[in-house]
Protein backbone atom coordinates (compact mmCIF):
# COMPACT_ATOMS: atom_id res chain seq x y z
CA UNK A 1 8.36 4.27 -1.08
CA UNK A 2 11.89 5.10 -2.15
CA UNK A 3 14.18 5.07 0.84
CA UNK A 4 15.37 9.02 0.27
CA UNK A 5 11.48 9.84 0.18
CA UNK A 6 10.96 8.26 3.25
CA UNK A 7 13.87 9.36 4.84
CA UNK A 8 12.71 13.01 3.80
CA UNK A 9 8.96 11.94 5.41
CA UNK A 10 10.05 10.58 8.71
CA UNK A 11 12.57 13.30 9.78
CA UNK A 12 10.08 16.70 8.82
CA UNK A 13 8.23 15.40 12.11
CA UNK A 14 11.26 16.01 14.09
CA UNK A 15 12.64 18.70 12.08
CA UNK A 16 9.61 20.95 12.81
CA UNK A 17 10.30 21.20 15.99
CA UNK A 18 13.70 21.08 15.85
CA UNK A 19 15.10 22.84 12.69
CA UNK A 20 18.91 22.07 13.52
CA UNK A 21 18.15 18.40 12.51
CA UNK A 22 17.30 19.57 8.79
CA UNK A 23 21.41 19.44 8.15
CA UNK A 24 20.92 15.46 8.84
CA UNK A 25 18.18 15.64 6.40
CA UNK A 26 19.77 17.08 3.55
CA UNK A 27 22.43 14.98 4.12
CA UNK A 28 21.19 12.01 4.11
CA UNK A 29 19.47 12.46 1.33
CA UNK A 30 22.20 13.84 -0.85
CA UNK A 31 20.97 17.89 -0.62
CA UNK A 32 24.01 20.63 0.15
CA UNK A 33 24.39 21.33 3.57
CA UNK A 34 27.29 22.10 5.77
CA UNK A 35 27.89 19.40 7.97
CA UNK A 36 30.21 21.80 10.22
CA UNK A 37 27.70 24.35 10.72
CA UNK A 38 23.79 22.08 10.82
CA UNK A 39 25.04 19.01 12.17
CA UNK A 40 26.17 18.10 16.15
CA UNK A 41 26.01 14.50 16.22
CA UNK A 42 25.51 14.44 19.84
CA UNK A 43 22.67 16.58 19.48
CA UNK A 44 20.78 14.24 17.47
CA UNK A 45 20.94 10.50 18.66
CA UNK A 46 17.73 11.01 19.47
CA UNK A 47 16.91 10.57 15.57
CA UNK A 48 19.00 7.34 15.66
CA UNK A 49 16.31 5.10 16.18
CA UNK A 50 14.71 6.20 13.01
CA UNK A 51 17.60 6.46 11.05
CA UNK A 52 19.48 3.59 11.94
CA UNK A 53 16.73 0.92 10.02
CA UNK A 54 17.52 3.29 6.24
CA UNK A 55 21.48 2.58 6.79
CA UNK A 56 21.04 -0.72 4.95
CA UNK A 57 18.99 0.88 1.77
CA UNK A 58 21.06 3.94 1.34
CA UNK A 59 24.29 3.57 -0.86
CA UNK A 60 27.33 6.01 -1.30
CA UNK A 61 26.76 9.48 -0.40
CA UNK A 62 28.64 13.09 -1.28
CA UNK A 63 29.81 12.84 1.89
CA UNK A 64 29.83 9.98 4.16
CA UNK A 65 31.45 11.59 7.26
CA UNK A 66 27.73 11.99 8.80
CA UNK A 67 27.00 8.43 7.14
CA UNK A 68 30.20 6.68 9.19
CA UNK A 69 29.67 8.83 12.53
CA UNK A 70 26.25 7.63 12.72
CA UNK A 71 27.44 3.93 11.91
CA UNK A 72 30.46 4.06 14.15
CA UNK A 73 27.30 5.78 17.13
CA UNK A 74 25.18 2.24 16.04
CA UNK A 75 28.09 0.18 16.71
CA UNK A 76 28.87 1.58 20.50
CA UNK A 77 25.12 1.36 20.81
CA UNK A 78 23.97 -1.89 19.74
CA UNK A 79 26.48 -3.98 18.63
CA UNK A 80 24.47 -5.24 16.02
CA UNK A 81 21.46 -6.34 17.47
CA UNK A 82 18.66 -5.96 16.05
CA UNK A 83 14.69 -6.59 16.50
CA UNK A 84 11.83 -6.66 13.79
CA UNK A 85 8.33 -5.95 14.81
CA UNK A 86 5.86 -7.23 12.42
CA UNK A 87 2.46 -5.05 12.67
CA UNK A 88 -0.82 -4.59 10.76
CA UNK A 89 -4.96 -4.93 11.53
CA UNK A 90 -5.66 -8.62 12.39
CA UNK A 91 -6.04 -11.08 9.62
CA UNK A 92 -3.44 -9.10 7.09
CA UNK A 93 -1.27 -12.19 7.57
CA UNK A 94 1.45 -11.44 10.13
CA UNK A 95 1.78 -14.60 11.42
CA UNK A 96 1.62 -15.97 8.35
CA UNK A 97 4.42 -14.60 6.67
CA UNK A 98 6.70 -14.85 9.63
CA UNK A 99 6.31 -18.31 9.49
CA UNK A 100 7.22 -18.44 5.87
CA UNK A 101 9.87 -16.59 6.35
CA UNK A 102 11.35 -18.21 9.07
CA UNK A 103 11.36 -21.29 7.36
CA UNK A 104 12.71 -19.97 4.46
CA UNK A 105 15.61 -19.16 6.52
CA UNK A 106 15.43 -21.92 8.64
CA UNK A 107 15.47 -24.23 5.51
CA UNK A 108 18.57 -22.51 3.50
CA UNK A 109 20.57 -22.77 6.65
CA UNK A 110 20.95 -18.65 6.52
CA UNK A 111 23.58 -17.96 9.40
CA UNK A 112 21.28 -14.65 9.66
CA UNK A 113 18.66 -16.80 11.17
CA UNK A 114 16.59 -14.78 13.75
CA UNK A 115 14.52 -15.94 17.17
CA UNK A 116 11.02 -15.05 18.38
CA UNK A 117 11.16 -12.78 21.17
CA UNK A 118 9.26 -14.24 23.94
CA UNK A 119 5.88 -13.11 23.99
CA UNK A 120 3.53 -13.45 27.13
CA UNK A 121 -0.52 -13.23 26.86
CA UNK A 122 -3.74 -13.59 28.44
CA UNK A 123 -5.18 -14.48 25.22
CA UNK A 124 -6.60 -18.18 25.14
CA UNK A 125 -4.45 -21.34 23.32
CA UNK A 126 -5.22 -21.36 19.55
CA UNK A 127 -5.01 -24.87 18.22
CA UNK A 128 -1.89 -26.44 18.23
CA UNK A 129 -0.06 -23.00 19.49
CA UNK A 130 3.02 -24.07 20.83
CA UNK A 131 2.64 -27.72 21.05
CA UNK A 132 3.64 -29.51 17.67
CA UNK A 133 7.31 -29.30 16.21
CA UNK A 134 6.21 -26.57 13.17
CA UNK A 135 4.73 -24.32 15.98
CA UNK A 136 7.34 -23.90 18.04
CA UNK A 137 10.39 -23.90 15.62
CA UNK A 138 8.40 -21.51 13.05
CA UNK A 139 5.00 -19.91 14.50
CA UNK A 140 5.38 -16.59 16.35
CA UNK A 141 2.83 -18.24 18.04
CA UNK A 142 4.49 -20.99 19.24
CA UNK A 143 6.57 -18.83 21.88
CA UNK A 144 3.89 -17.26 23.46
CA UNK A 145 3.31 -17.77 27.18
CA UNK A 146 -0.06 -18.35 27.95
CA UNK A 147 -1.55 -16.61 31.36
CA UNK A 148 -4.71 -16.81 32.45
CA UNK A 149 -4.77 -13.32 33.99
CA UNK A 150 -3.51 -10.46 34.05
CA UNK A 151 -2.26 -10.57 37.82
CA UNK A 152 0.00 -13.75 36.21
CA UNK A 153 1.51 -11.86 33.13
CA UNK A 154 2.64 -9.60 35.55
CA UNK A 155 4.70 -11.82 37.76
CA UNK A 156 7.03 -12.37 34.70
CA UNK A 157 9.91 -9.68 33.88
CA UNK A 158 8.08 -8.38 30.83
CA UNK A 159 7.89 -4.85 29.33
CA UNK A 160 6.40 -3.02 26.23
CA UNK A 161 2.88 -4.17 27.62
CA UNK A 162 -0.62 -3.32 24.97
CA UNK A 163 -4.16 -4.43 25.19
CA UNK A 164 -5.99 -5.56 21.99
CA UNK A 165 -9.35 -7.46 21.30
CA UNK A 166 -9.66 -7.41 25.10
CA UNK A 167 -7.00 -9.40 26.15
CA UNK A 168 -2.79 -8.45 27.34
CA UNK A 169 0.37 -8.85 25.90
CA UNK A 170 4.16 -7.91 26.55
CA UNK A 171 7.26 -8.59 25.24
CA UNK A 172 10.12 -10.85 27.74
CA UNK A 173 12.33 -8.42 29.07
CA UNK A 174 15.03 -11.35 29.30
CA UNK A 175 14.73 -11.86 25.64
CA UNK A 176 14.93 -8.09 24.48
CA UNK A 177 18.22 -7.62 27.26
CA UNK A 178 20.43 -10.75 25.91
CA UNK A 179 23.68 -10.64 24.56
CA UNK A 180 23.34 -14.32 23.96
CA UNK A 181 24.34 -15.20 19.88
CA UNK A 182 20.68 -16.83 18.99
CA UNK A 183 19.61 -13.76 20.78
CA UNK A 184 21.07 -10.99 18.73
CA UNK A 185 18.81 -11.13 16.22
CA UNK A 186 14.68 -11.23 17.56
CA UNK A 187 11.61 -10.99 15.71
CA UNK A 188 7.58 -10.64 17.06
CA UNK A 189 4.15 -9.56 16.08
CA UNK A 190 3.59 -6.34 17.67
CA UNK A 191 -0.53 -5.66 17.40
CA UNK A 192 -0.28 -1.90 18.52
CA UNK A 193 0.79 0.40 16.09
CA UNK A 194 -0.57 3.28 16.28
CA UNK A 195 2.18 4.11 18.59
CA UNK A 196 5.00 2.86 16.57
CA UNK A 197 7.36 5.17 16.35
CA UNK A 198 7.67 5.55 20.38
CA UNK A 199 7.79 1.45 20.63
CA UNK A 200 11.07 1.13 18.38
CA UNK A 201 12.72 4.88 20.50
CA UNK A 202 11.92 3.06 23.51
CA UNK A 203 13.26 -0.39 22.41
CA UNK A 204 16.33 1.39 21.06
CA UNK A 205 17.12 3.49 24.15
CA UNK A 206 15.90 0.53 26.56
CA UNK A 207 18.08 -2.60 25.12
CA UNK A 208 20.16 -1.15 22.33
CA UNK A 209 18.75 -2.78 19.27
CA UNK A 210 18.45 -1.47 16.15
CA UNK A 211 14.27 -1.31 15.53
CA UNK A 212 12.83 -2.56 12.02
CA UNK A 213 9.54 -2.30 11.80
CA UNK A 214 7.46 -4.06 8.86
CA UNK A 215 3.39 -3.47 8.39
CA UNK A 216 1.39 -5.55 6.34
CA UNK A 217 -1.38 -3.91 4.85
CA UNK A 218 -5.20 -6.22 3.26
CA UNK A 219 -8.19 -4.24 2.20
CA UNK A 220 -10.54 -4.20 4.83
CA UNK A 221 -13.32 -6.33 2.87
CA UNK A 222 -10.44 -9.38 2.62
CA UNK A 223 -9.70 -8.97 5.92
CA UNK A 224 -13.63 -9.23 7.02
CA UNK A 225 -13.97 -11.76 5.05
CA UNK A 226 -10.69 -14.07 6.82
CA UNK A 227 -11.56 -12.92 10.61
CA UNK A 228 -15.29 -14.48 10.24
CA UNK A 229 -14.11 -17.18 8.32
CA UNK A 230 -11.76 -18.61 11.56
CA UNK A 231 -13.11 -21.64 13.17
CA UNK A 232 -10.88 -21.01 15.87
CA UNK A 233 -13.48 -18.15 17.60
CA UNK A 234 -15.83 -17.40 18.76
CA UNK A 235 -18.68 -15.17 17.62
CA UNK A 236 -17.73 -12.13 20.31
CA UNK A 237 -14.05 -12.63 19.40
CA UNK A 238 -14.56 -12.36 15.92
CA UNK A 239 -17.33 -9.40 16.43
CA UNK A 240 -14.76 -7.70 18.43
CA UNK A 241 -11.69 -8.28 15.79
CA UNK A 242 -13.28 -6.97 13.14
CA UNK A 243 -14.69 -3.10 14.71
CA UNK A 244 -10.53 -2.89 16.13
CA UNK A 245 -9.63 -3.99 12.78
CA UNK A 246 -11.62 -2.00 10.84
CA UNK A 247 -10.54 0.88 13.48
CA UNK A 248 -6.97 0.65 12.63
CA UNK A 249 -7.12 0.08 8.88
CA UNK A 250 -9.07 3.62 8.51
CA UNK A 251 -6.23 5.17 11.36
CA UNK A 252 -3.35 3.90 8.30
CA UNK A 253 -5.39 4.88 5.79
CA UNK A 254 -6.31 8.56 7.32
CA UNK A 255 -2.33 8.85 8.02
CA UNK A 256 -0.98 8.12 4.74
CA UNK A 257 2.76 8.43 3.81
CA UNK A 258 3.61 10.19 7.06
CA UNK A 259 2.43 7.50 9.18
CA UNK A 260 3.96 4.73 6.79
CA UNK A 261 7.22 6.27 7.33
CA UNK A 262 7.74 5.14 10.48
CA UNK A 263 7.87 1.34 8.67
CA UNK A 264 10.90 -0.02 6.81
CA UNK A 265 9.03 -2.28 4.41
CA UNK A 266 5.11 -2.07 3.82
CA UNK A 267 3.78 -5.20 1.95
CA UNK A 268 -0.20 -5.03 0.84
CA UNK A 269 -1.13 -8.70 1.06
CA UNK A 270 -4.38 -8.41 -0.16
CA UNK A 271 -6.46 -11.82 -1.64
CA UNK A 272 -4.65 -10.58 -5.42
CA UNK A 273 -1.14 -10.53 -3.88
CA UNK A 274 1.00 -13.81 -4.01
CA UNK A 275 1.56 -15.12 -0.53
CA UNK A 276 4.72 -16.28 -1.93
CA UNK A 277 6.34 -13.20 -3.64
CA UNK A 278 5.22 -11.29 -0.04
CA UNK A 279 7.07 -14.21 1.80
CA UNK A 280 9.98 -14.02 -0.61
CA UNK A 281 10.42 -9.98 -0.39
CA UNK A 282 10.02 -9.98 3.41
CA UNK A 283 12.80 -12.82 3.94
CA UNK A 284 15.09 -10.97 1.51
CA UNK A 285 14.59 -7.73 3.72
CA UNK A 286 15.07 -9.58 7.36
CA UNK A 287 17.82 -11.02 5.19
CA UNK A 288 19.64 -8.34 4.39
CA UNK A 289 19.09 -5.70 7.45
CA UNK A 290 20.63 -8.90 10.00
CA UNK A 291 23.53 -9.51 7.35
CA UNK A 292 24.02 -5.78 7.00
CA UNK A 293 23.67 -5.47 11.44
CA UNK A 294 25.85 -8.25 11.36
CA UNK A 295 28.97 -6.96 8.91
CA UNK A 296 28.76 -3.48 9.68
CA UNK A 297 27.90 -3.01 13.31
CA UNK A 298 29.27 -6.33 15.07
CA UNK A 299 31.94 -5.63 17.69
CA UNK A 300 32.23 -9.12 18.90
CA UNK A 301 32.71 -12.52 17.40
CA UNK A 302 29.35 -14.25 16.52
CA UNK A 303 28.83 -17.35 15.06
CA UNK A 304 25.31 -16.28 13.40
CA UNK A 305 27.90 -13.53 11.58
């Protein structure tokens, strides 16, 4: 979806109910508007959120004195920092591609290298989750804390909390707070998505990062086809995965544009995509957005800038 398109999608939500916020609209995407007489900035950080993750796709404008205020608003705000929640149905390949993409980074050395947000479940141990060397440097996976109820996730500091396939999960508040360097840039698989667009205001209001968002899309017959086809669980699980994933494909599907909107990059990795061309575009996008957080936003000294 072309980034003025999407732009135009995202803010006619808000705009309907709030009609000033059509001057940030038409400015943004390169319409005539006054900015003196349809645009209070202060009025509309609450669009900020959604706007902030489009700064590194759009280019020159007619007038970039709403494109600098909002930069110079990101700056005071986040100070670069960024997170990128990976969603989509289960099997579409999330973990997957993070782990590709982490190592492509990892790999070419890329000073925009990002770290797994701590991640705390009740689910049960997969494999090798978290105990060989590929696992924990690579595998979203591999920084999960594994609790055996729900009483236990609870004792830690966590927040952003959602319950899928029957089991818990939350996000480290430690993690999403720091101001440490291999902090500033964080990265997890966020299963709940229906709810998207309140996840990345609340994450943006809460700890001042800047909130990509990436879904990853399979047809629901590939995706059928992986879940049963994991040796890893059991019948129920599987049984279970496969009504909530058939359950959310038909909720992105009913949605349509307006609902894919709220995501910066949408890649279909369906059994006739390339795992490696999906790999390669979503590197070059986590690429890009940190380098672009990272020369444009950064306050402070950091040695991952």
């Amino acid at each position: 979806m072309d980034i003025k398109d999407r732009l135009k999608l995202g803010l006619n939500v808000v705009i309907k109910k709030k009609p000033y916020i059509a001057g940030v609209c038409s400015s943004l995407t390169c319409k005539d508007c006054s900015v003196e007489d349809t645009f209070d900035l202060e009025q509309n950080k609450e669009i900020l959120p959604f706007v902030s993750t489009c700064f590194p796709a759009i280019g020159s404008l007619p007038d970039n004195r709403i494109k600098n205020a909002f930069i110079d608003l990101l700056k005071q705000k986040t100070d670069g920092k960024t997170i990128f929640l990976i969603c989509g149905a289960s099997s579409t390949g999330k973990d997957t591609l993070a782990s590709l993409v982490k190592e492509n980074l990892y790999y070419r050395d890329e000073k925009t290298e990002f770290s797994y947000c701590k991640k705390y479940t009740t689910r049960d141990r997969r494999a090798n989750e978290g105990f060989d060397e590929y696992s924990k440097k690579l595998e979203p996976s591999g920084n999960y804390i594994y609790c055996k109820t729900l009483e236990e996730m609870k004792s830690y500091k966590i927040d952003l909390e959602y319950t899928l396939y029957g089991c818990h999960y939350g996000l480290s508040k430690e993690d999403l707070s720091s101001s440490e360097p291999s902090k500033h840039h964080l990265a997890c698989i966020y299963g709940k998505l229906e709810n998207i667009a309140n996840v990345k205001q609340e994450i943006f209001e809460k700890y001042n990062r800047i909130p990509f968002s990436i879904l990853i899309k399979a047809p629901i017959e590939a995706l059928n086809h992986r879940i049963n086809g994991r040796h890893t669980m059991s019948k129920s699980e599987k049984s279970d995965r496969v009504k909530e994933m058939e359950r959310q494909s038909r909720f992105i599907e009913s949605k349509g544009q307006e609902f894919e909107a709220n995501f910066d990059l949408v890649i279909n990795n369906g059994n006739n995509e390339r795992l490696s061309k999906n790999a390669h575009l979503m590197t070059k996008f986590i690429h890009g957005s940190t380098q672009w957080a990272n020369q444009s936003l950064q306050q402070t000294a950091n040695p991952f800038s």
